[in-house]
Protein backbone atom coordinates (compact mmCIF):
# COMPACT_ATOMS: atom_id res chain seq x y z
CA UNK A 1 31.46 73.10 -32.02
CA UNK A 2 28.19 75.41 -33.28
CA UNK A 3 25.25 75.06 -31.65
CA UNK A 4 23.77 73.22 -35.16
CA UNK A 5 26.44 70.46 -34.57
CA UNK A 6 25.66 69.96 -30.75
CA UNK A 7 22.25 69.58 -31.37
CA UNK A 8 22.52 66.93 -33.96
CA UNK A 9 24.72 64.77 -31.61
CA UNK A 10 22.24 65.64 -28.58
CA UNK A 11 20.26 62.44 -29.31
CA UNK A 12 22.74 59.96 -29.53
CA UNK A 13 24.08 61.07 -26.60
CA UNK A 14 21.12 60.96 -25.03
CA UNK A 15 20.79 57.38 -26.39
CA UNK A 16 24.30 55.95 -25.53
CA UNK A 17 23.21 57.34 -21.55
CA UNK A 18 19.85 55.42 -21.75
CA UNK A 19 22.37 52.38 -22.71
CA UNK A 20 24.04 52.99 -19.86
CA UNK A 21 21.37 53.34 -17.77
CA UNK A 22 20.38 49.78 -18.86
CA UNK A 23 23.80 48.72 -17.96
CA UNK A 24 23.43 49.70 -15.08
CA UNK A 25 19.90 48.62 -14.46
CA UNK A 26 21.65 44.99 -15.26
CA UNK A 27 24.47 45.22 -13.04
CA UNK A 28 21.97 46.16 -10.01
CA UNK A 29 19.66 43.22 -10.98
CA UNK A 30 22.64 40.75 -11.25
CA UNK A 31 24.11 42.12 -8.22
CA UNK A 32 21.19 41.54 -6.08
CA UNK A 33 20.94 37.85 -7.07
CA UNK A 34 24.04 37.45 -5.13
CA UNK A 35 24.47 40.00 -3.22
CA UNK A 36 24.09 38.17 0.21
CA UNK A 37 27.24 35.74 -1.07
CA UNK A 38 29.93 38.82 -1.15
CA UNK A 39 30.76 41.40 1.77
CA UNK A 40 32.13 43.71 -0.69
CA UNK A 41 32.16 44.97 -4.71
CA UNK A 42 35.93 43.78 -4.93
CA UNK A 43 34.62 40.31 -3.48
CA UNK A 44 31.56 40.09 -6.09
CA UNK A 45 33.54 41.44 -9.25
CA UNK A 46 36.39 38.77 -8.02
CA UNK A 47 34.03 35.69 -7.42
CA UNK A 48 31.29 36.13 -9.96
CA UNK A 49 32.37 36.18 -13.47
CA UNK A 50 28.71 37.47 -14.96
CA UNK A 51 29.93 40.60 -13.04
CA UNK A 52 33.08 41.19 -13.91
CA UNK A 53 31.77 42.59 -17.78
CA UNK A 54 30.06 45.59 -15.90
CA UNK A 55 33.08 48.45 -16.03
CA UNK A 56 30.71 50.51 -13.60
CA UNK A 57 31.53 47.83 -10.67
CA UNK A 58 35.19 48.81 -11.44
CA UNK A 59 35.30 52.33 -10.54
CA UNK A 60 33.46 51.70 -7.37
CA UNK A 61 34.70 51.56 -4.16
CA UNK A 62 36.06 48.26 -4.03
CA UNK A 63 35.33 48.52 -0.34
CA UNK A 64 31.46 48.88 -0.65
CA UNK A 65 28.95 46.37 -0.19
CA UNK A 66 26.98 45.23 -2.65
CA UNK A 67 23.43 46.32 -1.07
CA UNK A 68 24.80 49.50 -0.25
CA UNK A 69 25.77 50.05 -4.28
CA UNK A 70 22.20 48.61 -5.22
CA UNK A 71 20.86 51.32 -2.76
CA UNK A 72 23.03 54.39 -3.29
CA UNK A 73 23.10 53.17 -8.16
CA UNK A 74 19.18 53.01 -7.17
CA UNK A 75 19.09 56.97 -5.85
CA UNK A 76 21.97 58.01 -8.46
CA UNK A 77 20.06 56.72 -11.58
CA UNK A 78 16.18 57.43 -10.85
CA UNK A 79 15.82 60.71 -12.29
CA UNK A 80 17.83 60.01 -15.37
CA UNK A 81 14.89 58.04 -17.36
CA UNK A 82 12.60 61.68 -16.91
CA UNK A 83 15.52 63.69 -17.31
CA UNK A 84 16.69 61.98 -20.77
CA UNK A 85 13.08 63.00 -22.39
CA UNK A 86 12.96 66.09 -21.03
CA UNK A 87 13.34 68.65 -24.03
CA UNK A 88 16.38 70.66 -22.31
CA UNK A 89 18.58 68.44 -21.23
CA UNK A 90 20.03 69.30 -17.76
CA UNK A 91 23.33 68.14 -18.25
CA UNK A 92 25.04 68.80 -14.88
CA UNK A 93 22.02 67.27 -12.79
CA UNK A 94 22.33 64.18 -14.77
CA UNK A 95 26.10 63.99 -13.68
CA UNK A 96 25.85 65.57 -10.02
CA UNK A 97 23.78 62.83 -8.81
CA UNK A 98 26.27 59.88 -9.75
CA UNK A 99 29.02 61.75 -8.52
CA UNK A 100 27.20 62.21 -5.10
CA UNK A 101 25.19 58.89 -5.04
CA UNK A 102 28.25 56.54 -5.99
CA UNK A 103 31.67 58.07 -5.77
CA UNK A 104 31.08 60.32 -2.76
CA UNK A 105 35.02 60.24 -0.90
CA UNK A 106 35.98 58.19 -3.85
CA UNK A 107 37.36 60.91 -6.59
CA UNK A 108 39.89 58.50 -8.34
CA UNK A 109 37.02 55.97 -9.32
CA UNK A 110 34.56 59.43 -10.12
CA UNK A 111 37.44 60.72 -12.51
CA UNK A 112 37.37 57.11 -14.73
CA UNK A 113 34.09 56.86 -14.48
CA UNK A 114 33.66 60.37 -15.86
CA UNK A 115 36.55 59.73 -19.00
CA UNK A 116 34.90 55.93 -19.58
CA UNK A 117 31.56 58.33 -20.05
CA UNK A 118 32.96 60.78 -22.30
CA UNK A 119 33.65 58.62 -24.86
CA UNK A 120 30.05 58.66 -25.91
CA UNK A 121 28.91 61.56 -24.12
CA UNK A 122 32.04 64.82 -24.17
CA UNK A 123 30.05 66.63 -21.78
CA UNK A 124 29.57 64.10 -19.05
CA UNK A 125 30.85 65.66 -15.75
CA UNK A 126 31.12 69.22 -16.89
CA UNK A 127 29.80 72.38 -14.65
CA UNK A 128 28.78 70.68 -12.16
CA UNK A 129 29.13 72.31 -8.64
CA UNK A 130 31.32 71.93 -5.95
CA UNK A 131 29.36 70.16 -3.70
CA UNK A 132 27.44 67.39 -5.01
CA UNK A 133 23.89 66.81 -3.97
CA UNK A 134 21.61 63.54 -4.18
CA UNK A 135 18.95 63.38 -6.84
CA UNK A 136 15.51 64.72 -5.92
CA UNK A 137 12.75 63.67 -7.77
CA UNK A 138 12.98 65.53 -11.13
CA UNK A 139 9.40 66.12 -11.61
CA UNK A 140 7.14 66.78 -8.60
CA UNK A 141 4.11 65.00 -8.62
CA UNK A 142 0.81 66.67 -9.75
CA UNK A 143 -2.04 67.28 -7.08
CA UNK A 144 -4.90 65.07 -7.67
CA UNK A 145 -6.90 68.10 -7.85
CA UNK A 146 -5.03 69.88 -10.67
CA UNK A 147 -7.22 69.40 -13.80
CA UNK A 148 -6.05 67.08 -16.69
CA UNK A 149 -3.42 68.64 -19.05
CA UNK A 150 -1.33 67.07 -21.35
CA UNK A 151 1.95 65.23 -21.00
CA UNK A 152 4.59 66.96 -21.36
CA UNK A 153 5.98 63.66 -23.44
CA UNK A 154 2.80 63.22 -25.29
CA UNK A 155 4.74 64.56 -28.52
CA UNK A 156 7.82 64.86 -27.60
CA UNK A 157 10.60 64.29 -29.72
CA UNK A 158 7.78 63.33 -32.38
CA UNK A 159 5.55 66.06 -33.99
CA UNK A 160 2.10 66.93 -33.32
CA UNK A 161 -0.32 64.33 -35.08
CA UNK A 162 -3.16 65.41 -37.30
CA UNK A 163 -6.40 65.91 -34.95
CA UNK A 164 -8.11 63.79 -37.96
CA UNK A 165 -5.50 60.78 -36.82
């Protein structure tokens, strides 16, 4: 594929991952509604049919509880919302911090949850190092003494508008 023809797919990949991300926004929220009536994902996906549509919950550790998935989806997703708008897309981040947030000593469920994600998104899971590592915020917070500039997402993906707007 040319460079031409990945960047012409780039945003719809980087729209079918913001779906995702609002799956998985959806399965945390209906998760922690019940969370306190299930000692484990197997138990919740089992007992609570409004769960059962979320194929996240089935490459999880059917072990895990479900406050310790609403904890460890909440650190693996954070970043992605900043990283999707950035204007280079860092591709391997945005997969390293699932893989270590979620499927850490779980490699089966990592390796369906990385083919059910290529099916939008080819890339998903590629490069990424060895060793995963947890997400760290992926913009560092400005000092409150740093004067005003612009956001970096004040135009970005639209164009400049006229200064006469």
């Amino acid at each position: 594929m040319t460079n031409q023809e990945t960047a012409m797919l780039e945003p719809y990949e980087r729209r079918a991952l913001l779906l995702h991300l609002g799956d998985v926004l959806e399965s945390v929220f209906c998760l922690s509604q019940c969370a306190d009536e299930y000692a484990s994902i197997g138990d919740a996906v089992n007992g609570n049919d409004a769960l059962a549509g979320f194929t996240l919950l089935g490459f999880i550790d059917a072990k895990m509880t479900p406050r310790d998935f609403i904890r460890r989806a909440s650190g693996a997703f954070f970043v992605w919302p900043k990283a999707l708008l950035d204007e280079t897309l860092n591709r391997p981040m945005i997969a390293n911090t699932v893989k270590h947030d979620l499927f850490a000593d779980n490699a089966k469920g990592w390796n369906g949850y990385v083919d059910e994600r290529r099916k939008d998104v080819p890339w998903f899971g590629e490069d990424l190092p060895d060793v995963a590592t947890s997400a760290a915020p992926a913009h560092e917070a400005q000092p409150a003494s740093e004067p005003d500039k612009p956001s970096r997402y004040a135009t970005w993906p639209w164009p400049d508008k006229p200064a006469d707007a």
